[in-house]
C-alpha atoms as a PDB file:
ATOM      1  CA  UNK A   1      48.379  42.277  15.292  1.00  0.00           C
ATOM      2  CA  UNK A   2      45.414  43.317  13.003  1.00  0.00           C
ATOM      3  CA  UNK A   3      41.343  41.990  12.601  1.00  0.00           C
ATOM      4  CA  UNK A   4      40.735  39.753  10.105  1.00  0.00           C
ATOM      5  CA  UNK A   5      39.344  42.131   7.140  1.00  0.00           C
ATOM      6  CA  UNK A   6      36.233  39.781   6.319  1.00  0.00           C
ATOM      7  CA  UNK A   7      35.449  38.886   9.315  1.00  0.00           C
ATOM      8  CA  UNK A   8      36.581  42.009  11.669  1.00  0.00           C
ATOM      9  CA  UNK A   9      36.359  39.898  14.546  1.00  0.00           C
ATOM     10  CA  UNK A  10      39.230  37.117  14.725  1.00  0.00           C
ATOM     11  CA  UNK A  11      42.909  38.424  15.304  1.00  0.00           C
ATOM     12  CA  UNK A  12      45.835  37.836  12.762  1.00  0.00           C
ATOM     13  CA  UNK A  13      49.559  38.574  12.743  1.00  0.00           C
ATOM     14  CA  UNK A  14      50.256  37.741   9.082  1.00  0.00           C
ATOM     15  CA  UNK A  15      47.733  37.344   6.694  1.00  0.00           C
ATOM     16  CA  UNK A  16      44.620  39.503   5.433  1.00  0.00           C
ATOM     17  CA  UNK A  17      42.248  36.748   6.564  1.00  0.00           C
ATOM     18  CA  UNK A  18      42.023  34.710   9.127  1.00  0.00           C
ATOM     19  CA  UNK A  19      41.917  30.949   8.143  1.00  0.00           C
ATOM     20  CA  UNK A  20      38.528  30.646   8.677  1.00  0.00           C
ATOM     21  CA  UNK A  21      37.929  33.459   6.213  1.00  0.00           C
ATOM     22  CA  UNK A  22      40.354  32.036   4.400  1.00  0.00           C
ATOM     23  CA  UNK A  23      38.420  29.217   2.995  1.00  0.00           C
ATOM     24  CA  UNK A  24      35.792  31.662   1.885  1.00  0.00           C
ATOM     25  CA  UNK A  25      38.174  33.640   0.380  1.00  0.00           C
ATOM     26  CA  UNK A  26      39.522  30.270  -1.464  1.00  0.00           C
ATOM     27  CA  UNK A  27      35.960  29.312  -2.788  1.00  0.00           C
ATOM     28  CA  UNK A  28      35.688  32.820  -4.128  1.00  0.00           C
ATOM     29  CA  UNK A  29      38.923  32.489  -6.370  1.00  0.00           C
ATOM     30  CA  UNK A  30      37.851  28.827  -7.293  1.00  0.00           C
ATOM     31  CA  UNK A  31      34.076  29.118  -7.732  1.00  0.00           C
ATOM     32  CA  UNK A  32      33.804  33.313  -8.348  1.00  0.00           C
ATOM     33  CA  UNK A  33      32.064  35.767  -6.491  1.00  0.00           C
ATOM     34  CA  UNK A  34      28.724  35.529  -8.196  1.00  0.00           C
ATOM     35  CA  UNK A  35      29.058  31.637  -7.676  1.00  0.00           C
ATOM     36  CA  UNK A  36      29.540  31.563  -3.709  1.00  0.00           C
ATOM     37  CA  UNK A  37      26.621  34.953  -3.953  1.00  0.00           C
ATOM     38  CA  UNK A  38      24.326  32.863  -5.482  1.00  0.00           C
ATOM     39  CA  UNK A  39      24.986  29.764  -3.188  1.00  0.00           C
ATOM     40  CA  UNK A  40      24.738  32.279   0.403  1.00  0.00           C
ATOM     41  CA  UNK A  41      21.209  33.296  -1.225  1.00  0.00           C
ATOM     42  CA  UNK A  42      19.941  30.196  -1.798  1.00  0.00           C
ATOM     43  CA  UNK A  43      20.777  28.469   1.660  1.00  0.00           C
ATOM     44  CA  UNK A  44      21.479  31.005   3.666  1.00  0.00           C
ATOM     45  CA  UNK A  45      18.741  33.783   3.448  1.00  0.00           C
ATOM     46  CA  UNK A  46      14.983  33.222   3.600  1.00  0.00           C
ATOM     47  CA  UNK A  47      13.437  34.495   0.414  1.00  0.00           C
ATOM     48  CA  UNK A  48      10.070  36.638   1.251  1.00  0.00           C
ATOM     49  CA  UNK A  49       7.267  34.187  -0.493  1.00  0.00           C
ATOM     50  CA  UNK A  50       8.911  31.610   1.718  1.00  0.00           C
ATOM     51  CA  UNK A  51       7.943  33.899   4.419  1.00  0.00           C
ATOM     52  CA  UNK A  52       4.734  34.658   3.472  1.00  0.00           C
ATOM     53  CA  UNK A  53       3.674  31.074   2.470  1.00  0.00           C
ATOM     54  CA  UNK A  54       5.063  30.104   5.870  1.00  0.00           C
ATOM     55  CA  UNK A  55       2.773  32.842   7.708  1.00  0.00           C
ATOM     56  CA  UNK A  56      -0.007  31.690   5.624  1.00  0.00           C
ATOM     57  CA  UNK A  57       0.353  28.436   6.360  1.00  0.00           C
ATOM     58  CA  UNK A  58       0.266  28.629  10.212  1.00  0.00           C
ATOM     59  CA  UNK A  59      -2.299  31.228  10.046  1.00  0.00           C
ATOM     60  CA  UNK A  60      -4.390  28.301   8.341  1.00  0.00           C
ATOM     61  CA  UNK A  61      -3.556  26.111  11.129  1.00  0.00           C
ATOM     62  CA  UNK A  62      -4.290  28.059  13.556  1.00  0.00           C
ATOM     63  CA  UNK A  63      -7.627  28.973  12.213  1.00  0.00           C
ATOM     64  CA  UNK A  64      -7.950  25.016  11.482  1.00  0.00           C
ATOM     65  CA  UNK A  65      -6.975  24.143  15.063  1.00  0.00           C
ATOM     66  CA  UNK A  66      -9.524  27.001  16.438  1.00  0.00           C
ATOM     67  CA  UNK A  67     -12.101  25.561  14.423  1.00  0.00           C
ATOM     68  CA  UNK A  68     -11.964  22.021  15.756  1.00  0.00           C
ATOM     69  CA  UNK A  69     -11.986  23.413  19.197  1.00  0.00           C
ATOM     70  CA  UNK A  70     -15.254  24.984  18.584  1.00  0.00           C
ATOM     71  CA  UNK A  71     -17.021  21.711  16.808  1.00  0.00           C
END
């Protein structure tokens, strides 16, 4: 009995991945490995303007909201 090796967490007895990891590992042979890259950076991590214009926008708010409190 081994780890799964894309995972590491789930256990296996016969296969590299566990079949969870084995879809992933499916969409990479289908799609390629820049394809399913591309498609975890878009959805899955938060770019750093997104960030910032998110920081900047509830900064504004805040000083918005502070404002109206003071009228």
């Amino acid at each position: 009995m081994g780890k799964c090796a894309l995972c590491k967490t789930n256990s296996i007895f016969w296969n590299y991945h566990c079949s969870e990891c084995e879809k992933i590992s499916h969409l990479i042979a289908l799609y390629g490995p820049a394809s399913v890259h591309d498609l975890i950076n878009k959805t899955l991590l938060v770019q750093k303007d997104k960030i910032e214009k998110k920081s900047n926008t509830a900064i504004d708010d805040l000083t918005k909201a502070e404002d109206v409190k003071k009228d």
